[in-house]
Protein backbone atom coordinates (compact mmCIF):
# COMPACT_ATOMS: atom_id res chain seq x y z
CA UNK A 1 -12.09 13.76 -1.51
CA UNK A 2 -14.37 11.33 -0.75
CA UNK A 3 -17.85 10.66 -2.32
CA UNK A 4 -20.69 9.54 0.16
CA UNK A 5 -24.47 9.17 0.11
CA UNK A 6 -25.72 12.24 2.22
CA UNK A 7 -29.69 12.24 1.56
CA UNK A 8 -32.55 10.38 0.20
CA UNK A 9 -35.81 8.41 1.03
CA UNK A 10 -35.50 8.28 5.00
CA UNK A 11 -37.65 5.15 5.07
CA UNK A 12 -35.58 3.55 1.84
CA UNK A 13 -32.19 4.07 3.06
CA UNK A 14 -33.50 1.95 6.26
CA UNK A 15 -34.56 -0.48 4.44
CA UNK A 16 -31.48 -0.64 2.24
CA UNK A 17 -29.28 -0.85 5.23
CA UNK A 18 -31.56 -3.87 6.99
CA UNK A 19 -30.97 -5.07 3.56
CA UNK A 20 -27.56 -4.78 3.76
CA UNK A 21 -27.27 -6.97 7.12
CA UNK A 22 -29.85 -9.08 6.25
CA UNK A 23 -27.04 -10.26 3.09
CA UNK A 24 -24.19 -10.37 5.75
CA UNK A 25 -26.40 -12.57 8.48
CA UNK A 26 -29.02 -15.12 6.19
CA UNK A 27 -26.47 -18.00 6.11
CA UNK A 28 -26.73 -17.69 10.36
CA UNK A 29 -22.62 -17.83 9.95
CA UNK A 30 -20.89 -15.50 12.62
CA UNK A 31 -17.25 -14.32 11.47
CA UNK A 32 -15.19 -13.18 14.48
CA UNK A 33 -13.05 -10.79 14.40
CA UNK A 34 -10.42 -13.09 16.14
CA UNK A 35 -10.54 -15.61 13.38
CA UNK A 36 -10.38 -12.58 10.79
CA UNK A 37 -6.97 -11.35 12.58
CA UNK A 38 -5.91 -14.66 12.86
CA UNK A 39 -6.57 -16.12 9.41
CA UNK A 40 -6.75 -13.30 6.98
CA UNK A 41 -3.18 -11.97 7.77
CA UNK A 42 -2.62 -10.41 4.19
CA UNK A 43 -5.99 -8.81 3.85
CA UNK A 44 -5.10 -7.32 7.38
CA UNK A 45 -1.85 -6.05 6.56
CA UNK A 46 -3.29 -4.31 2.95
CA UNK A 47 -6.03 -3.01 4.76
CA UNK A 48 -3.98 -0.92 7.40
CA UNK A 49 -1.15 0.13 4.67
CA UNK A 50 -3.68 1.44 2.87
CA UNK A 51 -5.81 3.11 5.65
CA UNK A 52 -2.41 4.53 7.34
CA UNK A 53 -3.40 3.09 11.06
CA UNK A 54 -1.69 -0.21 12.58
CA UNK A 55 -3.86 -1.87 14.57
CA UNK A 56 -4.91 -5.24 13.77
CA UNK A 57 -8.16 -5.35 15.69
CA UNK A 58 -9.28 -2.90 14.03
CA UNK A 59 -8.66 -3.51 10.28
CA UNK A 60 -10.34 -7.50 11.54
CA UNK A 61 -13.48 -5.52 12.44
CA UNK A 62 -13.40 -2.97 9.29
CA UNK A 63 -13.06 -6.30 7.13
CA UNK A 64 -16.17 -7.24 8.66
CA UNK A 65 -18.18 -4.58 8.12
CA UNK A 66 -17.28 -4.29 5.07
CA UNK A 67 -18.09 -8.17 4.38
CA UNK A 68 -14.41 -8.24 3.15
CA UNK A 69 -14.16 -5.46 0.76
CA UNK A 70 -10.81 -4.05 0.66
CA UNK A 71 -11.77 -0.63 -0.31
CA UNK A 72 -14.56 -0.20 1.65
CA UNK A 73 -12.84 -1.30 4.76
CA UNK A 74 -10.21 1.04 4.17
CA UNK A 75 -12.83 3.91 3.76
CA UNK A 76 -13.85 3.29 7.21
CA UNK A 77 -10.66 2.71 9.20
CA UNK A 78 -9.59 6.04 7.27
CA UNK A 79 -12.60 7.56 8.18
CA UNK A 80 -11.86 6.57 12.19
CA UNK A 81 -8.47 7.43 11.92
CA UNK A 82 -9.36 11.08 11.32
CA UNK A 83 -11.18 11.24 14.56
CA UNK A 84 -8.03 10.21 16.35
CA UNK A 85 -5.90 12.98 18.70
CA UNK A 86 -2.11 13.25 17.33
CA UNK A 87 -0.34 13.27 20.86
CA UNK A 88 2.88 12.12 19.87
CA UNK A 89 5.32 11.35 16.89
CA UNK A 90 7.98 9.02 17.01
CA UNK A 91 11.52 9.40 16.85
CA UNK A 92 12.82 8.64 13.54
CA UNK A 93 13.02 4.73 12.90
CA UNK A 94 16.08 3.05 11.60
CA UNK A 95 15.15 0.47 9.55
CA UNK A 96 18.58 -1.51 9.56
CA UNK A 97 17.09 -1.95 13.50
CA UNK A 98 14.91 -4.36 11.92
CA UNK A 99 14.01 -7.84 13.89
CA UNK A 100 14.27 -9.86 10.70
CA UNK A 101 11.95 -12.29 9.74
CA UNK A 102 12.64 -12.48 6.14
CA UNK A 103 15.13 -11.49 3.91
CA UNK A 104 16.10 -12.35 0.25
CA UNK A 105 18.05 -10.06 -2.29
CA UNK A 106 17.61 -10.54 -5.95
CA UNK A 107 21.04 -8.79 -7.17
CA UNK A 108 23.24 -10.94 -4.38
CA UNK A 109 23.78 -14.74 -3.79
CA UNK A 110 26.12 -14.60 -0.70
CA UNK A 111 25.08 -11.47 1.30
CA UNK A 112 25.93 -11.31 5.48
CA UNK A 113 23.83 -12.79 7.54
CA UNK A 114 22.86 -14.91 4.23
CA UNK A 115 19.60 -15.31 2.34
CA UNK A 116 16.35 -15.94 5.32
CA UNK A 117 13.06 -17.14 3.01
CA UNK A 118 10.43 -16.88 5.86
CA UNK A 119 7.40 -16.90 5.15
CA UNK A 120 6.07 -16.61 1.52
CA UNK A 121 4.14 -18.25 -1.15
CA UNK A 122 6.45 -17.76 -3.45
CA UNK A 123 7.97 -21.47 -3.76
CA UNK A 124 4.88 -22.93 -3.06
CA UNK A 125 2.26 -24.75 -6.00
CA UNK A 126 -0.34 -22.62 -6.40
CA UNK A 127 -3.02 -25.27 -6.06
CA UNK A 128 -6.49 -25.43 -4.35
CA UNK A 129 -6.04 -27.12 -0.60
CA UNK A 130 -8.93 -28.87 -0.02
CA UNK A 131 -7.64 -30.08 3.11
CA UNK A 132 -8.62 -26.64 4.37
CA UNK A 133 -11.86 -27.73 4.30
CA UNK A 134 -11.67 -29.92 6.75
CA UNK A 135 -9.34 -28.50 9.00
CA UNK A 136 -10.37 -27.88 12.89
CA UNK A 137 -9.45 -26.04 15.80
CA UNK A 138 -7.67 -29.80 17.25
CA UNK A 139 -5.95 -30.75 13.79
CA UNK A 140 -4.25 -26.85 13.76
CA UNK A 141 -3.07 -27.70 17.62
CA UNK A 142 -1.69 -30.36 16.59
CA UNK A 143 0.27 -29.48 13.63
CA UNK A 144 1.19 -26.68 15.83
CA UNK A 145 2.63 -28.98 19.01
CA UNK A 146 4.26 -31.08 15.94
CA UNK A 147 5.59 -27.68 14.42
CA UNK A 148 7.33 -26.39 17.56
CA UNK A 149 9.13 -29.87 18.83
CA UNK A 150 10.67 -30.29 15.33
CA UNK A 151 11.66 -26.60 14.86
CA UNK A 152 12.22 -25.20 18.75
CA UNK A 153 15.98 -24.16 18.07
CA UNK A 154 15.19 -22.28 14.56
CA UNK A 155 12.16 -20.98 16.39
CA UNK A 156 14.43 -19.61 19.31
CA UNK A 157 16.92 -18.24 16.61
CA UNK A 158 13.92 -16.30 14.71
CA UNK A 159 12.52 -14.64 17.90
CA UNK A 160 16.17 -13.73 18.98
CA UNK A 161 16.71 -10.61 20.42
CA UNK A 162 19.67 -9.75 18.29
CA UNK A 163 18.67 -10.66 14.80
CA UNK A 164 18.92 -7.39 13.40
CA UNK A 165 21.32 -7.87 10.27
CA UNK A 166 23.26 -5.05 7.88
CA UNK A 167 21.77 -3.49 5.01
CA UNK A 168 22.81 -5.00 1.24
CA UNK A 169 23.52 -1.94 0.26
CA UNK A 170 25.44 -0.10 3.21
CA UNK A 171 28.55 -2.46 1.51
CA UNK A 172 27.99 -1.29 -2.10
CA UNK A 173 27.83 2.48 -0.60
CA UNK A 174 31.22 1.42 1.04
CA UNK A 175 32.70 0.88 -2.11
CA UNK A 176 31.18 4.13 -4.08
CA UNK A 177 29.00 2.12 -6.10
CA UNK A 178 25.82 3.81 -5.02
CA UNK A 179 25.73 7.49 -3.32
CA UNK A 180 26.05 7.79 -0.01
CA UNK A 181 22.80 8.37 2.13
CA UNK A 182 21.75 12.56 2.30
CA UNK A 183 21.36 13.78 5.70
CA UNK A 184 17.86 15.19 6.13
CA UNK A 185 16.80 17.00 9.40
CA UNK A 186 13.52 18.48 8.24
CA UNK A 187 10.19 17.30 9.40
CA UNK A 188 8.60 15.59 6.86
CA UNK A 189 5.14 16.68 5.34
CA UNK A 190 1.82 14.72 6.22
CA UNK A 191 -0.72 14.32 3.57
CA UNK A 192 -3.07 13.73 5.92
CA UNK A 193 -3.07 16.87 7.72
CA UNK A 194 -2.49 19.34 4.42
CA UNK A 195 -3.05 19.12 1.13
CA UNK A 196 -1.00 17.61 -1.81
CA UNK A 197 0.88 20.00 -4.29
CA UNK A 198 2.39 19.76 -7.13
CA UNK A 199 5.55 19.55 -7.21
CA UNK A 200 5.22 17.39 -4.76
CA UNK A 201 7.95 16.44 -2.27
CA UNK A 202 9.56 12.89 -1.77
CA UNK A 203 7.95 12.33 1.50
CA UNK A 204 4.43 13.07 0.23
CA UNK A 205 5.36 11.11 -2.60
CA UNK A 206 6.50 7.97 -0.36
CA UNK A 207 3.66 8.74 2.04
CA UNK A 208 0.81 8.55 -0.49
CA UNK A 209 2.52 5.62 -2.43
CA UNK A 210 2.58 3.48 0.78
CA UNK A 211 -1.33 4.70 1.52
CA UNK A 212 -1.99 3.63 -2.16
CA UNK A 213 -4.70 0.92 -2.98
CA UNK A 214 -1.66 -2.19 -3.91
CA UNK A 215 -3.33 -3.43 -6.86
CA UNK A 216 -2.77 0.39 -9.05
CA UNK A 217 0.42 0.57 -7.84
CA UNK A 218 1.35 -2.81 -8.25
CA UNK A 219 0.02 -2.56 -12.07
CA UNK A 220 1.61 1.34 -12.97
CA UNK A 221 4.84 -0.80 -11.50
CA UNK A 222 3.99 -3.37 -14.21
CA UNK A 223 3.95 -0.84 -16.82
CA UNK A 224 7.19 0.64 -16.29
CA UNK A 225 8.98 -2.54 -16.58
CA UNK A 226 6.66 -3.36 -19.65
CA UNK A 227 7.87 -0.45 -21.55
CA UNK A 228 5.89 2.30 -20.50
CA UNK A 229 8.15 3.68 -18.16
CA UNK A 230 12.07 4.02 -18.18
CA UNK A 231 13.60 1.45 -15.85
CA UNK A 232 14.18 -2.13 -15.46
CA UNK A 233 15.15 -2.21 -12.13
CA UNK A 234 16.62 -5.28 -9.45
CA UNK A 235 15.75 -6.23 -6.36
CA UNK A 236 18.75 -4.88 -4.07
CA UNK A 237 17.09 -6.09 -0.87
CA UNK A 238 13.75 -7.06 0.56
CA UNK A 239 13.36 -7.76 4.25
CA UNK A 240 10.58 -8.27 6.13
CA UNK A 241 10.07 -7.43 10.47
CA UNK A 242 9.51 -5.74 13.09
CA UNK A 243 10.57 -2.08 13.74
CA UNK A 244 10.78 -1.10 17.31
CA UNK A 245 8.73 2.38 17.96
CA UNK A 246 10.33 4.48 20.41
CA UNK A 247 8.30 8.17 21.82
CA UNK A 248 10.98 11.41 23.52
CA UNK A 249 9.73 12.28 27.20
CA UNK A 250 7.36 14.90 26.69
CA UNK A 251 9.49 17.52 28.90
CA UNK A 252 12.82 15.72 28.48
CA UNK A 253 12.83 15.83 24.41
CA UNK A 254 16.31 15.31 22.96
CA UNK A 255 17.58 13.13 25.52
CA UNK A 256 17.66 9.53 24.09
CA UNK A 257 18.28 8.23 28.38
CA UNK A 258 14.37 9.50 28.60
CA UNK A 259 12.71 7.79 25.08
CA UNK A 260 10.34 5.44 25.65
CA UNK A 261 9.71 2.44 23.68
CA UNK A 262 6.02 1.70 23.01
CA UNK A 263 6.07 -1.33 20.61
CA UNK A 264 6.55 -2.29 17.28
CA UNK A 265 5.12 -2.86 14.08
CA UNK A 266 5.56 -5.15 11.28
CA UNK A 267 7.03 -3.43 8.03
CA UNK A 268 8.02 -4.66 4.37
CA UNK A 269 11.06 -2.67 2.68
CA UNK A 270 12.65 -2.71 -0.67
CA UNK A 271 15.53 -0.95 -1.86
CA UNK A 272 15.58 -1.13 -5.67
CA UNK A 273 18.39 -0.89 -7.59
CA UNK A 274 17.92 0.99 -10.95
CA UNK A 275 20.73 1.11 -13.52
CA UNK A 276 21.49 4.61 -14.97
CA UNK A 277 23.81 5.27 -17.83
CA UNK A 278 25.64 8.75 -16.16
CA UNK A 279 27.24 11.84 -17.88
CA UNK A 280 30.68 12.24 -17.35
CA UNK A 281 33.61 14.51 -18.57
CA UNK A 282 34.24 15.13 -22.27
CA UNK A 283 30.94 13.49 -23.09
CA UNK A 284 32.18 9.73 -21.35
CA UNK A 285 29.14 7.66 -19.77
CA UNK A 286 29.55 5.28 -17.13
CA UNK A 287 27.06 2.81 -15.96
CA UNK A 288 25.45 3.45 -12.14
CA UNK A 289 23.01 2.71 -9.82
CA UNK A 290 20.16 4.62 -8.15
CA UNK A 291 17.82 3.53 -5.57
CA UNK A 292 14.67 3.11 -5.39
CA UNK A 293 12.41 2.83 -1.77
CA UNK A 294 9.19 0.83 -0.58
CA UNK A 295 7.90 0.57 2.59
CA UNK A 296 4.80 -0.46 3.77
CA UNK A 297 2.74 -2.06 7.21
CA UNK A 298 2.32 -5.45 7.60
CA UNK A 299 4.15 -8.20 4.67
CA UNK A 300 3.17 -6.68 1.00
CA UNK A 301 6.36 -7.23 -0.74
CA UNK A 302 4.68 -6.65 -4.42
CA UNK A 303 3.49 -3.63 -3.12
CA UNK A 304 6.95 -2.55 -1.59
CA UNK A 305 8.63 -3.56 -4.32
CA UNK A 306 5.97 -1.44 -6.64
CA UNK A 307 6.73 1.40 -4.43
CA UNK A 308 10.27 1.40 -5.05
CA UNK A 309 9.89 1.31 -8.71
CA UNK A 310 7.58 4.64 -9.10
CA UNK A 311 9.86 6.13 -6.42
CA UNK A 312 12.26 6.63 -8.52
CA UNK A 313 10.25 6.98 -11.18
CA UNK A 314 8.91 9.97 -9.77
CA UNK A 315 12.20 11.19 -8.75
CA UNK A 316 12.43 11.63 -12.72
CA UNK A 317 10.00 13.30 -14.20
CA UNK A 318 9.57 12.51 -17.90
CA UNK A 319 6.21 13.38 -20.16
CA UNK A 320 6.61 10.53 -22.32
CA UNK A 321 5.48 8.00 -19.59
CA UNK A 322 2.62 8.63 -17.75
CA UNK A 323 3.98 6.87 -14.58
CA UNK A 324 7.05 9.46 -14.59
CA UNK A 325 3.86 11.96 -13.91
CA UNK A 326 3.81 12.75 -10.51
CA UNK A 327 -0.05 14.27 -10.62
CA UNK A 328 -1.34 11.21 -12.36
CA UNK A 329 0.42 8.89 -10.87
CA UNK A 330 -0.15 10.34 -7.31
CA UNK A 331 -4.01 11.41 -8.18
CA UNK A 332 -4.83 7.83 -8.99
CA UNK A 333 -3.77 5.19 -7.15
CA UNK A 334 -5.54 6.09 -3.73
CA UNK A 335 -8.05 3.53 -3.12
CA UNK A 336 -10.91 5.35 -1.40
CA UNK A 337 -10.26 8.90 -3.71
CA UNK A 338 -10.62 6.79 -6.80
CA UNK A 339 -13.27 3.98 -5.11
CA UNK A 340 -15.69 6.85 -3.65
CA UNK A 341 -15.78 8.86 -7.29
CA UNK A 342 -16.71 5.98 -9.51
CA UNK A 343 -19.20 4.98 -6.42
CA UNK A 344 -20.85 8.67 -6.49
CA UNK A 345 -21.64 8.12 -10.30
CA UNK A 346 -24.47 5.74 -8.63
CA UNK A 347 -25.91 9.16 -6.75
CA UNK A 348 -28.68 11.12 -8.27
CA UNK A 349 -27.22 12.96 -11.57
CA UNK A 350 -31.40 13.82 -12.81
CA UNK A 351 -30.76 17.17 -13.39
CA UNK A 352 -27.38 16.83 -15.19
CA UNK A 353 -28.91 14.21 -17.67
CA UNK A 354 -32.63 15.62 -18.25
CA UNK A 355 -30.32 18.36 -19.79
CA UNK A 356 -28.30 16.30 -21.54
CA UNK A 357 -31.35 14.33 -23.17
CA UNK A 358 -33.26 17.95 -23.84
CA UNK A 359 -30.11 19.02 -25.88
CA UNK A 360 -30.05 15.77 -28.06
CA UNK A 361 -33.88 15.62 -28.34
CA UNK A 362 -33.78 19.27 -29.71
CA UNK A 363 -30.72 18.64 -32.17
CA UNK A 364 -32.73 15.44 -33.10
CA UNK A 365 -35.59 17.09 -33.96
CA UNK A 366 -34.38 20.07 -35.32
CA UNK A 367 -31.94 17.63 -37.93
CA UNK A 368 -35.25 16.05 -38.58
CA UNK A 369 -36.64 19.63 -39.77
CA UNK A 370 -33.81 20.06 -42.21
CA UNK A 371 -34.10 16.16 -43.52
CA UNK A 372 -38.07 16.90 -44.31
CA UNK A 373 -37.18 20.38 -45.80
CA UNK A 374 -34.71 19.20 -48.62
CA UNK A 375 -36.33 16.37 -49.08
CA UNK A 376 -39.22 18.50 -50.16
CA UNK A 377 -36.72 20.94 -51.99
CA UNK A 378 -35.88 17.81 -53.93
């Protein structure tokens, strides 16, 4: 559920919403939503994980609305979202069909098709550029005409066609180190269109994970590895491109000759590796491997990686750790449930509190009664 204003003052919520542009407008600055998209290409991609909807354009304009907060933009790209027609679902993407851009794994030096960095922050100093300041729309051509003659073969390699490389782990599963994948025809559920329950299955656990504001499930992640949970897990593999989207003829469904591809989207994935001491005969253990899975929009690799971790968390339940909880875990890291409840606590609770404040002024005065009494007793 949401929480939202829904009455007061006419003539004062006007005012508070001239207000409200007047704060956005009085430095006469004009963000467009171009340079938004263009420049803010993080922000984007959190925005439209969290609000369930890939379209760029859009999350640029809900950022500014929202003058750039996160949770109220993804309020209102939610809130559009659910005025959307369904008219069709995909066919089921396979993510090994990836057009890689990144790819690093953690638990592997030397894996096929080798280690890609990308793009990340991670190796960089994390130091104020105040060359940004003065950078303009000429010095960022040309950096970019410097950028493209010195790189032009990587940069053909990168946008090839055919750079779709093999999973890390499809070799480990080759030599029984990790179970095999399970072979799952049913339609998964959609959050969106019914209600959670508890239990809860793994698909509306993955789906509201991946929905989930990045920061509480980045820190319930946190807490696991910190102790709170029961894993310390490795990163198996963590790749970063784009997935090709592909629609069944509406009369021909079934025959792959008559899909249709319609685009394709930018995704983060991590499969986490999570050691396991397992039962075996006559009381033996042997040390294994399960898997935990992230995948979000856009590049959010702490959040993917986050994702994977409560995954399998979930996947095994345990009351001594609150983030082996499915129902608090699940409850509370959903950025506009949790943002629009604290928010409503700002809504008129008169009523509620005049009560409140009658009770302790009564038990106040009536402990005051029982003071002056004993005292003249005494």
């Amino acid at each position: 559920m949401g929480y939202v204003a829904v009455k007061g003052g006419t003539q004062a919520i006007e005012e508070s919403i001239k207000r409200l542009k007047y704060e956005r407008l009085h430095k006469e600055q004009v963000l467009e939503t171009g340079q938004i998209e263009g420049g803010m290409r993080g922000l984007i991609d959190q925005v439209m994980s969290e609000s369930s909807l890939y379209d760029e354009k859009l999350a640029a304009l809900a950022i500014k609305q929202a003058e750039g907060n996160p949770e109220e933009a993804v309020f209102l790209l939610r809130a559009y979202r659910s005025t959307l027609p369904r008219k069709y679902c995909s066919k089921i993407i396979e993510t090994g069909d990836m057009k890689v851009e990144r790819r690093i794994s953690a638990s592997f030096k030397d894996i096929p098709g080798g280690q890609i960095l990308g793009a990340t922050t991670d190796y960089t100093h994390r130091l104020l550029d105040f060359n940004l300041m003065k950078e303009t729309e000429e010095t960022v051509r040309e950096w970019l005409s410097a950028y493209a003659l010195e790189n032009s073969p990587n940069i053909e390699q990168q946008h090839a066609p055919d750079l779709v490389l093999p999973k890390v782990l499809d070799y480990l599963r080759k030599e029984g180190l990790i179970p095999p994948l399970e072979n799952n025809d049913s339609e998964p559920d959609d959050v969106t269109r019914e209600s959670l329950e508890f239990p809860s299955s793994r698909s509306q656990r993955l789906q509201i994970l991946t929905r989930g504001e990045t920061g509480a499930v980045t820190s319930l992640a946190y807490a696991v590895i910190r102790g709170y949970g029961a894993l310390h897990p490795t990163v198996g593999e963590l790749r970063v491109g784009s997935l090709p989207i592909n629609i069944e003829h509406p009369n021909e469904a079934g025959s792959d000759e008559d899909e249709y591809y319609i685009g394709e989207i930018k995704a983060t994935e991590a499969e986490m590796l999570m050691p396991f001491m397992a039962e075996k005969e006559k009381g033996k253990k042997e040390l294994e491997f399960e898997i935990g899975y992230g995948l979000c929009f856009g590049q959010n690799e702490t959040k993917a990686i986050a994702m994977g971790i409560l995954d399998n968390c979930l996947e095994h339940p345990d009351n001594s750790f609150p983030s082996h909880n499915e129902e608090f875990v699940l409850l509370h890291i959903d950025s506009v449930e949790s943002t629009g409840f604290i928010s409503h606590l700002k809504m008129p609770h008169y009523v509620t509190f005049q009560s409140k404040l009658d009770s302790v002024r009564k038990t106040k005065a009536v402990n005051a009664e029982e003071r002056e009494e004993v005292q003249a007793y005494e």
